[in-house]
N, C-alpha and C. Protein backbone atom coordinates (compact mmCIF):
# COMPACT_ATOMS: atom_id res chain seq x y z
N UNK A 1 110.09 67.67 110.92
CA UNK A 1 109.12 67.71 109.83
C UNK A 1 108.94 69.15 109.34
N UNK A 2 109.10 69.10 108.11
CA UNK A 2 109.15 70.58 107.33
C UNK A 2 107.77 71.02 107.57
N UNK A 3 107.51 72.42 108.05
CA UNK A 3 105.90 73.19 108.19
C UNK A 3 105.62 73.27 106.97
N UNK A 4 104.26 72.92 107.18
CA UNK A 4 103.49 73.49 105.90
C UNK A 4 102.31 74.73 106.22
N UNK A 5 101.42 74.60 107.40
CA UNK A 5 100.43 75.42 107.44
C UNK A 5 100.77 76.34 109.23
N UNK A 6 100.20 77.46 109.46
CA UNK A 6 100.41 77.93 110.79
C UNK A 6 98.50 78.67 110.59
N UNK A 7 98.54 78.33 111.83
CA UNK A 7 97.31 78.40 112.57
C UNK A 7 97.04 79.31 113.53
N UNK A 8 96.45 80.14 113.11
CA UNK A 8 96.23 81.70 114.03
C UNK A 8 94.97 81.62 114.75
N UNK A 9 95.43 82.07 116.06
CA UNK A 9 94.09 82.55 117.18
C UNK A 9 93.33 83.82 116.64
N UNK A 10 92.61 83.98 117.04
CA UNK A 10 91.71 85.74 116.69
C UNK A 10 91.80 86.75 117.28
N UNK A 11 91.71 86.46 118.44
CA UNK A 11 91.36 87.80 119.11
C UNK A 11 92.49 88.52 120.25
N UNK A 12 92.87 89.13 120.40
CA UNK A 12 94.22 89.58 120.58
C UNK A 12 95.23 88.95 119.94
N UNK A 13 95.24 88.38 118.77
CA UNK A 13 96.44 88.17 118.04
C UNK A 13 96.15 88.93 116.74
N UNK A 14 95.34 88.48 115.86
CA UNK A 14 94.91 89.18 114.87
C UNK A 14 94.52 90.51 114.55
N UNK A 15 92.99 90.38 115.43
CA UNK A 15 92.27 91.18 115.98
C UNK A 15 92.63 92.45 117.35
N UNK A 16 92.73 93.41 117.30
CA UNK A 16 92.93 94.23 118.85
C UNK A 16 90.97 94.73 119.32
N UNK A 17 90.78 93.17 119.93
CA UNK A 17 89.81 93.01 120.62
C UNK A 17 89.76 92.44 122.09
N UNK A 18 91.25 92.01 122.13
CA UNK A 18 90.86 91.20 123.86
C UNK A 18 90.80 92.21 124.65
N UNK A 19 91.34 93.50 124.60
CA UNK A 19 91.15 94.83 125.53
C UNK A 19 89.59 94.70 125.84
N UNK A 20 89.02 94.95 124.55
CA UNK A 20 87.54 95.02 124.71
C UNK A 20 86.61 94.35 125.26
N UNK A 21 87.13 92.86 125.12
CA UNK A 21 86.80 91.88 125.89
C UNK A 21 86.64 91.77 127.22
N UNK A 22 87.61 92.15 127.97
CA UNK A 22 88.36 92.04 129.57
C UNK A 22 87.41 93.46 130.17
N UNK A 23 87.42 94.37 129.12
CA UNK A 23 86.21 95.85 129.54
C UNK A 23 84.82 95.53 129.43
N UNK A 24 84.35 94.58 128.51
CA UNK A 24 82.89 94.56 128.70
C UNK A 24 82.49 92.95 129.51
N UNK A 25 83.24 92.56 130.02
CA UNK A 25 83.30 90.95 130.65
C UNK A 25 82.69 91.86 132.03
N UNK A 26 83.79 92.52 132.29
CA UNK A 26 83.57 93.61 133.68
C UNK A 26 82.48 94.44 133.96
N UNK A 27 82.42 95.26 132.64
CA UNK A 27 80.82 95.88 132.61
C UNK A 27 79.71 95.03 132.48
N UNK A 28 79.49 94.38 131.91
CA UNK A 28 78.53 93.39 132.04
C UNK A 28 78.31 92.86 133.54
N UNK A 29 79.54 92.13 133.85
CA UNK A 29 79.34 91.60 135.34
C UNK A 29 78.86 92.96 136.36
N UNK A 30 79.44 94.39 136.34
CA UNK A 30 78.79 95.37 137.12
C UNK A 30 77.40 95.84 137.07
N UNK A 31 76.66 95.49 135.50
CA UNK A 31 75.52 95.96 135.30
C UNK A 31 74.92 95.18 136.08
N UNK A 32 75.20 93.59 136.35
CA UNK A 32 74.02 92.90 137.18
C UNK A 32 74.81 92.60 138.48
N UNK A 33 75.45 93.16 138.63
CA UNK A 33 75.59 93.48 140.35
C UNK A 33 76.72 92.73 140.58
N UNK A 34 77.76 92.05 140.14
CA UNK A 34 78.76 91.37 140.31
C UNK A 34 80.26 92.66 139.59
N UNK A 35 80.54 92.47 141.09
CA UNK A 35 82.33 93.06 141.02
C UNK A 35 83.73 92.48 140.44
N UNK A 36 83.45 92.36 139.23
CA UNK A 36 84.60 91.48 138.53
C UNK A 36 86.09 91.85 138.52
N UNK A 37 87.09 91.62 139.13
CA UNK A 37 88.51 91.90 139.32
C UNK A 37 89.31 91.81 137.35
N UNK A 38 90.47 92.49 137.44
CA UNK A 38 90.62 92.31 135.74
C UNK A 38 91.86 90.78 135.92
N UNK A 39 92.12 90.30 136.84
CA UNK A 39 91.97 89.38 137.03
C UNK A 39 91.65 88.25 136.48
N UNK A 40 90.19 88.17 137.03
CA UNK A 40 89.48 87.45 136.60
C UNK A 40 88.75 87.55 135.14
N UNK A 41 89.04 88.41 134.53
CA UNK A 41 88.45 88.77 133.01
C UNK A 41 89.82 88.16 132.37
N UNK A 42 91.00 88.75 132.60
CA UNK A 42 92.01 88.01 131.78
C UNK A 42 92.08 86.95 131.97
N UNK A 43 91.48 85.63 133.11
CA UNK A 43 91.73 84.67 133.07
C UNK A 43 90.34 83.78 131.75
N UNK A 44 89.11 84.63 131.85
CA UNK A 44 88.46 84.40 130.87
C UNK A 44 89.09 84.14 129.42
N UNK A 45 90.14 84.53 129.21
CA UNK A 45 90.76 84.61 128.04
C UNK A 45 90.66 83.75 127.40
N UNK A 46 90.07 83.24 125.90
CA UNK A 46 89.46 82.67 125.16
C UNK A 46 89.01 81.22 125.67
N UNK A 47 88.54 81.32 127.23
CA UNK A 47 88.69 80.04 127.72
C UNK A 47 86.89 79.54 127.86
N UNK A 48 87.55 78.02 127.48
CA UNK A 48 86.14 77.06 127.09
C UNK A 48 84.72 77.72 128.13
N UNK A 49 83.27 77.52 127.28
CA UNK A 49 82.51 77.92 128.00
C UNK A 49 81.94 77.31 129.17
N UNK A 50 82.03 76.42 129.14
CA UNK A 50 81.98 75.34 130.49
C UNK A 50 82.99 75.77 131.63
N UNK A 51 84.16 75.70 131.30
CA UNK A 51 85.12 76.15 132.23
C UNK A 51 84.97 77.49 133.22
N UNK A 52 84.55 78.72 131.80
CA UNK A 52 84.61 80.12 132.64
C UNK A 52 83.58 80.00 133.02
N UNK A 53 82.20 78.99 132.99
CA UNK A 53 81.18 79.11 133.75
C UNK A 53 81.68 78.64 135.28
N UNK A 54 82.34 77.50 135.37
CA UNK A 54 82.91 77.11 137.02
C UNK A 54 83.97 78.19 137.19
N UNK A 55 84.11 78.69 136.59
CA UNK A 55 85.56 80.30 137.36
C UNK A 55 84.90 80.84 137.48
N UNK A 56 83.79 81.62 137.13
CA UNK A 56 82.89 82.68 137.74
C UNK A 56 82.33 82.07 138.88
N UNK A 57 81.60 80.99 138.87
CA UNK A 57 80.61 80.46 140.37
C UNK A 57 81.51 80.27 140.88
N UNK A 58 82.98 80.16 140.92
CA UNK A 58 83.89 79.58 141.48
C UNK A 58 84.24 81.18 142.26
N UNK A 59 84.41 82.11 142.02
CA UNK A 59 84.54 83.10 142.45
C UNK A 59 83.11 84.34 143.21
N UNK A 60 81.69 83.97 142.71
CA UNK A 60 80.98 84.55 142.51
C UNK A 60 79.55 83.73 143.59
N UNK A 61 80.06 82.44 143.38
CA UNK A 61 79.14 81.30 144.19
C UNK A 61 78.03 81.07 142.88
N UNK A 62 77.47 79.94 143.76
CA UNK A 62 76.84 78.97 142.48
C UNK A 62 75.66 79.66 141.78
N UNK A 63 74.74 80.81 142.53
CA UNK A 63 73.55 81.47 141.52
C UNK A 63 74.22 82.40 140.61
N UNK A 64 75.53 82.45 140.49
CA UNK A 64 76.30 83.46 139.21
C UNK A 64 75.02 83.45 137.89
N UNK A 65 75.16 84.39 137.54
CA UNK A 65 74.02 84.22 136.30
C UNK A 65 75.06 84.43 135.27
N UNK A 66 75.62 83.63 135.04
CA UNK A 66 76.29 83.35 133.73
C UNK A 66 75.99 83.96 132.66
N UNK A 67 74.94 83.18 132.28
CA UNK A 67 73.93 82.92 130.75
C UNK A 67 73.68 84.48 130.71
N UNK A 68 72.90 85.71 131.72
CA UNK A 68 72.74 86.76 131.81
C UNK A 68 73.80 87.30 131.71
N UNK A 69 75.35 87.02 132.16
CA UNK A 69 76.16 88.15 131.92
C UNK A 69 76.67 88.08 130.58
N UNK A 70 77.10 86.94 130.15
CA UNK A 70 77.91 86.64 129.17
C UNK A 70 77.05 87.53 127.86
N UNK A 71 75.40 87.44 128.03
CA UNK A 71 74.75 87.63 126.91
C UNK A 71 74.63 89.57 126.80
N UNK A 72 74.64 90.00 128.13
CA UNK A 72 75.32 91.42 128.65
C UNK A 72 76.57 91.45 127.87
N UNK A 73 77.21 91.10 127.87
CA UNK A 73 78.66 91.10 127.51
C UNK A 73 79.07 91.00 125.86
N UNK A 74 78.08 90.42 125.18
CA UNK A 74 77.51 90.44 124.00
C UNK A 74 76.81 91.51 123.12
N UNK A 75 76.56 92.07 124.19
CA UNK A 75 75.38 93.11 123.91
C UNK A 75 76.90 94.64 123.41
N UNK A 76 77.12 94.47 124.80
CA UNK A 76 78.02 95.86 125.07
C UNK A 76 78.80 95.98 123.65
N UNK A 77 79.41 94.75 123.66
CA UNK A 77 80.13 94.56 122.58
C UNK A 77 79.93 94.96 121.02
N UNK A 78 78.66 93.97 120.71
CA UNK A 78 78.17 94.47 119.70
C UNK A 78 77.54 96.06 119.29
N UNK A 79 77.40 96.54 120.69
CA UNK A 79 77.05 98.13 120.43
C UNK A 79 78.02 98.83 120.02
N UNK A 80 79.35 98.34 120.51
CA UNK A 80 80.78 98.93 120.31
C UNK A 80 81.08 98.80 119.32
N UNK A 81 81.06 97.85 118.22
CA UNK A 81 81.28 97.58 117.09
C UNK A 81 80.66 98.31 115.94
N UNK A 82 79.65 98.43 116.56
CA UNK A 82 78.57 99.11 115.06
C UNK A 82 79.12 100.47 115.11
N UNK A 83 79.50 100.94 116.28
CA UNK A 83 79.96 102.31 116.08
C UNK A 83 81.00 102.99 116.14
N UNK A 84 82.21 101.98 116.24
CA UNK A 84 83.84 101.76 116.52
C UNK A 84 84.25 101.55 115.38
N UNK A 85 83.76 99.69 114.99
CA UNK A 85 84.63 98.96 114.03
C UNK A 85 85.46 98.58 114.45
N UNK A 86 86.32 97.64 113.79
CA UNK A 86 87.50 96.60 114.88
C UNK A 86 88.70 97.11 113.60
N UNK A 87 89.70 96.85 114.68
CA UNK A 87 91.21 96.95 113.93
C UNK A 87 91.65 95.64 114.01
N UNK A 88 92.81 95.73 112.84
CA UNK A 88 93.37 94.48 113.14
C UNK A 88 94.45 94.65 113.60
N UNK A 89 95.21 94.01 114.06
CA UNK A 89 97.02 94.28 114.63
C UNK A 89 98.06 94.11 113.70
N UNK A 90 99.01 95.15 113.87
CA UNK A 90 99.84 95.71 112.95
C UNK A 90 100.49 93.91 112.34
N UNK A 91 100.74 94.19 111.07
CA UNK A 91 101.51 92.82 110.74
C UNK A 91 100.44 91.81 110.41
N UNK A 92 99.18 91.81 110.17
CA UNK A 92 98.50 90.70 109.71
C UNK A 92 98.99 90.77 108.30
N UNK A 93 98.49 91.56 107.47
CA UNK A 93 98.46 91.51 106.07
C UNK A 93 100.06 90.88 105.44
N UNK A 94 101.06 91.67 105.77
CA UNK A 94 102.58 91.00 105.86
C UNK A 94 102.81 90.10 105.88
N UNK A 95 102.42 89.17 106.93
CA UNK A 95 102.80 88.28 107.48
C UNK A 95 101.83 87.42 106.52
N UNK A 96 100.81 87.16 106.03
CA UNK A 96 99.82 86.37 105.83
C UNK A 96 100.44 86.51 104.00
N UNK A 97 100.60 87.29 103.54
CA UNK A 97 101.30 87.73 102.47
C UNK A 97 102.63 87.00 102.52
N UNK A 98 103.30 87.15 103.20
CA UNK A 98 104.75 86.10 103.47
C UNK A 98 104.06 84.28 103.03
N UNK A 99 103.10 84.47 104.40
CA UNK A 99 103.14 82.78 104.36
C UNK A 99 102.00 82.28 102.89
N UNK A 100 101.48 82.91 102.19
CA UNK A 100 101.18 82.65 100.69
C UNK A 100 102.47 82.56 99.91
N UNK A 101 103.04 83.59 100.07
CA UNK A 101 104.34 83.35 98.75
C UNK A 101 105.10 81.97 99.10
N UNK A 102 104.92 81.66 100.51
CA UNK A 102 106.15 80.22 100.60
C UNK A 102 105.14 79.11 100.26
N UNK A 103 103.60 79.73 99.90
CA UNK A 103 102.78 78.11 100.19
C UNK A 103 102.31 77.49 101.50
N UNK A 104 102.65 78.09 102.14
CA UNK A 104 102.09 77.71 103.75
C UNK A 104 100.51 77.78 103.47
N UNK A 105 99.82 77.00 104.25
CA UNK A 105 98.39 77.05 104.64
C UNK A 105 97.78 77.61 105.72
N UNK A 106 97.17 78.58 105.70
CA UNK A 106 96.26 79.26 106.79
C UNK A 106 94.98 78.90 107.41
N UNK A 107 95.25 79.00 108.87
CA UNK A 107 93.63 78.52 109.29
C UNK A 107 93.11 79.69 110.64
N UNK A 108 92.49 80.13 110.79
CA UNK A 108 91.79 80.58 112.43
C UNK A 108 91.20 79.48 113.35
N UNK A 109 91.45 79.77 114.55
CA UNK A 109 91.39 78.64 115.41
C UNK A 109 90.99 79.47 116.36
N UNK A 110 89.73 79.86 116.87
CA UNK A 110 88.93 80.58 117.26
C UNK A 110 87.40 80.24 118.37
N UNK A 111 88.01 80.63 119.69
CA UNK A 111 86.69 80.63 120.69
C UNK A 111 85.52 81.19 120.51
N UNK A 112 85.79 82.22 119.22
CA UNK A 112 84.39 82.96 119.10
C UNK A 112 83.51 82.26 117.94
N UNK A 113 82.48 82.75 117.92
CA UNK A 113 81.49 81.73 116.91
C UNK A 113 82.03 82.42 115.18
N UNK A 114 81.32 81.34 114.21
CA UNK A 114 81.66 81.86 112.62
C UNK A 114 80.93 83.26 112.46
N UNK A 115 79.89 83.18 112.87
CA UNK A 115 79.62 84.78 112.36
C UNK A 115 79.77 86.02 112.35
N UNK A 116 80.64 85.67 113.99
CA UNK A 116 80.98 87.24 114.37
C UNK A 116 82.46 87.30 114.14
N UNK A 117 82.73 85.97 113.78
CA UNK A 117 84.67 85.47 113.39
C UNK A 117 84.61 86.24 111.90
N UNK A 118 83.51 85.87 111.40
CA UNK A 118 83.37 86.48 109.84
C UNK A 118 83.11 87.65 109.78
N UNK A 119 82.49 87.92 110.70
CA UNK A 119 82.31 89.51 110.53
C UNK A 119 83.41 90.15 111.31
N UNK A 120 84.00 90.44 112.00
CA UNK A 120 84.64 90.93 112.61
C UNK A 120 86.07 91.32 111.16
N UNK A 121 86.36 89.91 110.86
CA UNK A 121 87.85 89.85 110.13
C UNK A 121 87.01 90.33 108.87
N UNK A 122 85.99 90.69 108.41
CA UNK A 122 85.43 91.15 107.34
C UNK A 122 85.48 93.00 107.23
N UNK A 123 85.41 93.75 108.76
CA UNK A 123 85.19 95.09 109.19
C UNK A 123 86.59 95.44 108.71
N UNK A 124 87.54 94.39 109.70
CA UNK A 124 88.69 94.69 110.14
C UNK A 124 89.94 94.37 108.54
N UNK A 125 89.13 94.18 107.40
CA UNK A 125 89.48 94.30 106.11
C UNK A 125 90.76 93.16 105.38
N UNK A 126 90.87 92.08 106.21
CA UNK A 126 91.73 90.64 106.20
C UNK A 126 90.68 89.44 106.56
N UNK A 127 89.63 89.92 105.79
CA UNK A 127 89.02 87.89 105.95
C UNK A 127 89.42 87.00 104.90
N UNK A 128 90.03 87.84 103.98
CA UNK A 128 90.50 87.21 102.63
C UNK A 128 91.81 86.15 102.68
N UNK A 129 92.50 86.98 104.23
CA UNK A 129 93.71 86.58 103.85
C UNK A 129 93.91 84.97 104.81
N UNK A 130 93.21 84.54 105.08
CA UNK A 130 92.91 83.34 105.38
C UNK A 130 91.76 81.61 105.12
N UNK A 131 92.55 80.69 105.09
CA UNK A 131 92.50 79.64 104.43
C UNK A 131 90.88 79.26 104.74
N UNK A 132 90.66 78.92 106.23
CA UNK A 132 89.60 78.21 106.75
C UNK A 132 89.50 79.15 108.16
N UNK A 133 88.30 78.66 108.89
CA UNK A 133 87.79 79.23 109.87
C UNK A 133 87.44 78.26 110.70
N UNK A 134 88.13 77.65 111.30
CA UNK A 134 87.54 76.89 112.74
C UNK A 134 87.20 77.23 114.14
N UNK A 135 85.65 76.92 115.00
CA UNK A 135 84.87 77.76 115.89
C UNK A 135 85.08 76.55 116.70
N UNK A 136 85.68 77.06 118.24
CA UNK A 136 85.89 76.29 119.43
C UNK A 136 83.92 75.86 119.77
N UNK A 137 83.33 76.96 119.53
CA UNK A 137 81.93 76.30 119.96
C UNK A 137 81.28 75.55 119.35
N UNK A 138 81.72 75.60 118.08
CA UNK A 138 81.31 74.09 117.36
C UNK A 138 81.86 72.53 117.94
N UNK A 139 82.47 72.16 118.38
CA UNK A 139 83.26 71.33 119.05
C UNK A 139 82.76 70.93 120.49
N UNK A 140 83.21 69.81 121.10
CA UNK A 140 82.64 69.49 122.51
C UNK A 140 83.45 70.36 123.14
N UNK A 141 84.51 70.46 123.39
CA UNK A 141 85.48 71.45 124.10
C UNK A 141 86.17 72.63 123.63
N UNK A 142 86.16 73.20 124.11
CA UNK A 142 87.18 74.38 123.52
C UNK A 142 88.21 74.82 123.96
N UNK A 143 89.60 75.88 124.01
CA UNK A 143 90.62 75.95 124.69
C UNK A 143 90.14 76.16 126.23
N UNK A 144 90.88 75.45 127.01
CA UNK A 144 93.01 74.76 126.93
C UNK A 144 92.76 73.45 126.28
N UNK A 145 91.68 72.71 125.67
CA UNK A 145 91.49 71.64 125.29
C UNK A 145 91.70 71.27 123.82
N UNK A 146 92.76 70.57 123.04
CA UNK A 146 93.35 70.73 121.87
C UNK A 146 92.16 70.77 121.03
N UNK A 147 90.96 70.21 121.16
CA UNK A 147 89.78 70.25 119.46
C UNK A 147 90.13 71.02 118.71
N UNK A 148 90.36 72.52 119.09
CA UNK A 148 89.87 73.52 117.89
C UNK A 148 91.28 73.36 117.18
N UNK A 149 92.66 73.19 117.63
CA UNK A 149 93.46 73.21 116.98
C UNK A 149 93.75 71.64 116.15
N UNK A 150 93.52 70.83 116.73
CA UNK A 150 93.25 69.28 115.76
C UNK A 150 92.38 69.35 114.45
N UNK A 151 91.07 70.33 114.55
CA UNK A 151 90.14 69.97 113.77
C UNK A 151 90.47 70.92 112.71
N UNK A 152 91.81 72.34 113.04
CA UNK A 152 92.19 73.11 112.34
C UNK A 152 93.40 72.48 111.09
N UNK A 153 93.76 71.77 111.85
CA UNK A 153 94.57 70.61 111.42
C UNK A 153 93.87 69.70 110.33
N UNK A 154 93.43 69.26 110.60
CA UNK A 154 92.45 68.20 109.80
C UNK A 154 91.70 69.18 108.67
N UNK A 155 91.34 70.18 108.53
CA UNK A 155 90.77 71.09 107.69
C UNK A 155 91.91 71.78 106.73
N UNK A 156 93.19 71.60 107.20
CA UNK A 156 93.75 72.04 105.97
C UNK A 156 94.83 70.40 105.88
N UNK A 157 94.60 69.08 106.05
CA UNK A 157 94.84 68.55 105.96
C UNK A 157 96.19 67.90 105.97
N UNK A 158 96.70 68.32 107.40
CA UNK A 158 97.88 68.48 107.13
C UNK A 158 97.72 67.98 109.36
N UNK A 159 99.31 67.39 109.32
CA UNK A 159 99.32 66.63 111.02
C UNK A 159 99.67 67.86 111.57
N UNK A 160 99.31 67.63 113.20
CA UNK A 160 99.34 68.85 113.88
C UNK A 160 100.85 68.93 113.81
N UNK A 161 102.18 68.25 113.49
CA UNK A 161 103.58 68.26 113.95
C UNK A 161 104.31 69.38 112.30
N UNK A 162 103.16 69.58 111.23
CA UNK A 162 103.41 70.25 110.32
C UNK A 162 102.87 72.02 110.54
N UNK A 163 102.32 71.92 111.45
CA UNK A 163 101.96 73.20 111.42
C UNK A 163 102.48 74.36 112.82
N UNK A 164 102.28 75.43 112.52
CA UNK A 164 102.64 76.22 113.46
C UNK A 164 101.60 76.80 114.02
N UNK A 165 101.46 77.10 115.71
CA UNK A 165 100.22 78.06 116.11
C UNK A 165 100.44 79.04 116.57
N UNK A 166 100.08 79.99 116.53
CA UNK A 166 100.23 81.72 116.52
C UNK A 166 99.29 81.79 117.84
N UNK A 167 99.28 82.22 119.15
CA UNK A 167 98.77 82.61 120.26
C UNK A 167 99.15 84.13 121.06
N UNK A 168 98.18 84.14 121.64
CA UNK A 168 98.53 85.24 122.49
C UNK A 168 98.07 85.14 124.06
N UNK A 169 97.44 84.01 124.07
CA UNK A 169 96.74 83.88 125.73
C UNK A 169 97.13 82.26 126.46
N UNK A 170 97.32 82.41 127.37
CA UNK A 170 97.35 80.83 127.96
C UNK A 170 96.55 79.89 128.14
N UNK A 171 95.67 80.09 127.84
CA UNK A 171 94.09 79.20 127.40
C UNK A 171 95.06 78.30 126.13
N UNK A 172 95.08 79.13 125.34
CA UNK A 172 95.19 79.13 123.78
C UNK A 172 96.40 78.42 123.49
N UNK A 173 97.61 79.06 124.11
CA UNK A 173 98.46 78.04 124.22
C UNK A 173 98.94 76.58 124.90
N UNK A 174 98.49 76.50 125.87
CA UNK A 174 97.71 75.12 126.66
C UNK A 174 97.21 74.19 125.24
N UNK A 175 96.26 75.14 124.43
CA UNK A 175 95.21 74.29 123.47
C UNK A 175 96.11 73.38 122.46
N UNK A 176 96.79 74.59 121.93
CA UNK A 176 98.11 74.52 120.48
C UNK A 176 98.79 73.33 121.02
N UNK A 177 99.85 73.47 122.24
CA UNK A 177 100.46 72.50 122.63
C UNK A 177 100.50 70.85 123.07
N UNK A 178 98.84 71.21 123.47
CA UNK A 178 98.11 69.52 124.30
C UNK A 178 97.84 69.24 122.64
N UNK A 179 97.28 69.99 121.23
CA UNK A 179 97.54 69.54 119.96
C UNK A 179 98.96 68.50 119.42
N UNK A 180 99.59 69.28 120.15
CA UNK A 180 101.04 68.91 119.52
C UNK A 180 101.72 69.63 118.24
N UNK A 181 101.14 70.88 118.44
CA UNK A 181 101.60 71.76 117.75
C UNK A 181 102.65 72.67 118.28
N UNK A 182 104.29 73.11 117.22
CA UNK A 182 104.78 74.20 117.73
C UNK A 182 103.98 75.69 117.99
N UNK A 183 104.22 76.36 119.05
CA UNK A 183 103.20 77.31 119.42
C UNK A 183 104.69 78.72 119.56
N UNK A 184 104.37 79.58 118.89
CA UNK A 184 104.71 80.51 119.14
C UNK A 184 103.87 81.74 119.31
N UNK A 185 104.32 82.41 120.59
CA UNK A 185 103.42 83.39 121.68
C UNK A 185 103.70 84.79 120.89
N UNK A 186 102.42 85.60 120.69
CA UNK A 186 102.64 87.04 120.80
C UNK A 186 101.74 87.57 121.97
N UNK A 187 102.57 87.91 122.92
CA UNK A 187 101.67 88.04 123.71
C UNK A 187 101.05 89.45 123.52
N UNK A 188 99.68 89.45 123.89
CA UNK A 188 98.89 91.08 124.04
C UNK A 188 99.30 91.60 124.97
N UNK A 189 99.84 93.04 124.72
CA UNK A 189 100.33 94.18 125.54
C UNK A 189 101.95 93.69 125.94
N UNK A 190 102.32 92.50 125.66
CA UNK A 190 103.38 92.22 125.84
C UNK A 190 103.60 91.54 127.41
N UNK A 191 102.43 90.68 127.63
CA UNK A 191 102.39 89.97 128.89
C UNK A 191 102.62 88.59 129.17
N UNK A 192 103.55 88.22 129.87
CA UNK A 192 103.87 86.72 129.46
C UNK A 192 104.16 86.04 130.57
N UNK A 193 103.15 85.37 130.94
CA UNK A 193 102.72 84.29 131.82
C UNK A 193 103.65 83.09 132.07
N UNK A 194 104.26 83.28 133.68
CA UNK A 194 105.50 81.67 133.34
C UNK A 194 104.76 80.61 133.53
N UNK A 195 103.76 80.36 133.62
CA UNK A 195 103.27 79.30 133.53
C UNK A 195 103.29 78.71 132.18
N UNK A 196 103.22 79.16 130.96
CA UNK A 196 103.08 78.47 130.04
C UNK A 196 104.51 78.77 128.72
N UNK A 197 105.12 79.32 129.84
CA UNK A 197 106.82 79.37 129.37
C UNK A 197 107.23 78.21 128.50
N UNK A 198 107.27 77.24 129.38
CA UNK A 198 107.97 75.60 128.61
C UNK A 198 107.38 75.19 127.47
N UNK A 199 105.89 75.58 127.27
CA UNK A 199 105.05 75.28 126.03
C UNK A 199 105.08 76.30 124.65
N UNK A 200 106.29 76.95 125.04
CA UNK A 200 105.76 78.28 123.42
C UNK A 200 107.80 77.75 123.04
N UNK A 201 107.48 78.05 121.90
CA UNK A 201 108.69 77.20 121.12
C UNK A 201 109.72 78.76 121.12
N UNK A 202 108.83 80.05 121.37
CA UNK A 202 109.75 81.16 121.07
C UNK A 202 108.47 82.31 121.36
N UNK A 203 108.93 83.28 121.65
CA UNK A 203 108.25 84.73 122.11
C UNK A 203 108.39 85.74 121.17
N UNK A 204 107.70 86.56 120.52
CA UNK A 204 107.58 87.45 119.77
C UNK A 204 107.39 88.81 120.31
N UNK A 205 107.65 89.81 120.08
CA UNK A 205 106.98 91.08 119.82
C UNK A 205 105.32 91.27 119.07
N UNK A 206 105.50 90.65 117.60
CA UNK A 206 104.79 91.29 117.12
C UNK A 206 104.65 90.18 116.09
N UNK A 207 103.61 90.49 114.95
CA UNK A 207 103.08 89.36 114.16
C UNK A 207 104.49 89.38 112.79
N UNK A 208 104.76 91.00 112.61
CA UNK A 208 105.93 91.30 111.67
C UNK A 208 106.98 90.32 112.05
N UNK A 209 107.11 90.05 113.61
CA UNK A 209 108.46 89.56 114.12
C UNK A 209 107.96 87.36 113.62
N UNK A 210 107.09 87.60 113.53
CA UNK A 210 106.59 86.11 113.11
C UNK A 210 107.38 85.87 112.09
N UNK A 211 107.62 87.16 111.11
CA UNK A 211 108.04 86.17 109.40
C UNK A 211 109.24 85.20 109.63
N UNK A 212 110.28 86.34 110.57
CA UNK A 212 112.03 85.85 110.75
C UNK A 212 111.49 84.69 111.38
N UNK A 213 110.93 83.90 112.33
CA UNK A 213 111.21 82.63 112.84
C UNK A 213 110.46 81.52 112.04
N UNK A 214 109.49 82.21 111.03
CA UNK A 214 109.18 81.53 110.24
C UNK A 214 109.78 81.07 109.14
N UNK A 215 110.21 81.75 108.56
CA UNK A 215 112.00 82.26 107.43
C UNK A 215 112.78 80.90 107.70
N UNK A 216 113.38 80.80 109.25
CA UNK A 216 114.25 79.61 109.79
C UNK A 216 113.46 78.64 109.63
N UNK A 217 112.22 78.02 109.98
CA UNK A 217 111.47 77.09 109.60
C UNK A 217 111.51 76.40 108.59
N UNK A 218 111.37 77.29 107.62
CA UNK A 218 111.50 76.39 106.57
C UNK A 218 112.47 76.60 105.12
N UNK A 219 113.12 76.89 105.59
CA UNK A 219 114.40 77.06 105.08
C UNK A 219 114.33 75.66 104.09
């Protein structure tokens, strides 16, 4: 089936924020007295909030204060931002520019909520260059669990077997794939997990390196 739309994750794909993420997951957990391994922060990786709540008690035992760190973790963040600003990763604009001229449809498929999804890709000067915005926390589940990428699907109206998903974490790709979507990996920092080897249709470098396998697509 000829592609029509590809479906991008946010944050270490788009965005060069999962660094920041995995640093204030940690600081947060040290401010209230928990020793977080980076480990265990990369396994956080855009993964459902229910879930990383049983991986932390799961590691931490059951009085983990969650709700307190995560909202720590929020905090740090947003302090970082007001006085940083976010980048985006080399190759958004290109690439998003490519898939307009062929007609492809764009969507975000995103663990983080709309406002800070909007703001963030608003700083980082590419909120334009995408179709729709779909929020894993709007949804009963979120990644490794397909919703956010089905409902990304359904929003630009088009079957998950027409579209392509752009990932960078194994949460995320788990999500794309249990969709039934082709998933192709960029991984952040260039890290690539064999566990979720059999599920990515092809491995990238970089978002630039997206156009060429996209090019063959739809030839």
């Amino acid at each position: 089936m000829k592609i029509k739309g590809v479906i991008f994750d946010l944050d270490g794909l788009i965005l060069d924020t999962e660094k920041l993420y995995q640093r204030f997951w940690r600081k947060a957990a040290a401010d209230l007295g928990y020793n977080m391994s980076q480990d265990t922060a990369l396994a956080l990786r855009s993964l459902d909030k229910n879930l990383a709540r049983e991986l932390l008690r799961a590691d931490f035992g059951d009085d983990f204060d969650f709700d307190g760190v995560k909202q720590r973790r929020i905090d740090l963040m947003n302090i970082y931002v007001s006085e940083n600003g976010i980048s985006a990763k080399p190759g958004v604009r290109e690439l998003t520019d490519f898939l307009a001229k062929k007609g492809l449809k764009t969507a975000i498929a995103t663990a983080s909520n709309y406002r800070r999804t909007d703001d963030y890709l608003t700083r980082a000067g590419v909120r334009s260059c995408f179709d729709t915005i779909v929020c894993a926390c709007d949804l009963p589940h979120g990644k490794p669990f397909p919703d956010v990428y089905l409902y990304a699907c359904e929003k630009l109206d088009l079957a998950p077997e027409e579209c392509v998903a752009l990932e960078d974490s194994p949460n995320g790709v788990k999500s794309a794939h249990a969709a039934g979507m082709t998933v192709i990996c960029v991984p952040d920092k260039g890290e690539i997990e064999q566990e979720i080897v059999p599920l990515v249709y092809t491995y990238v470098d970089s978002l630039n390196d997206v156009i060429n396998v996209i090019s063959d697509m739809v030839k």
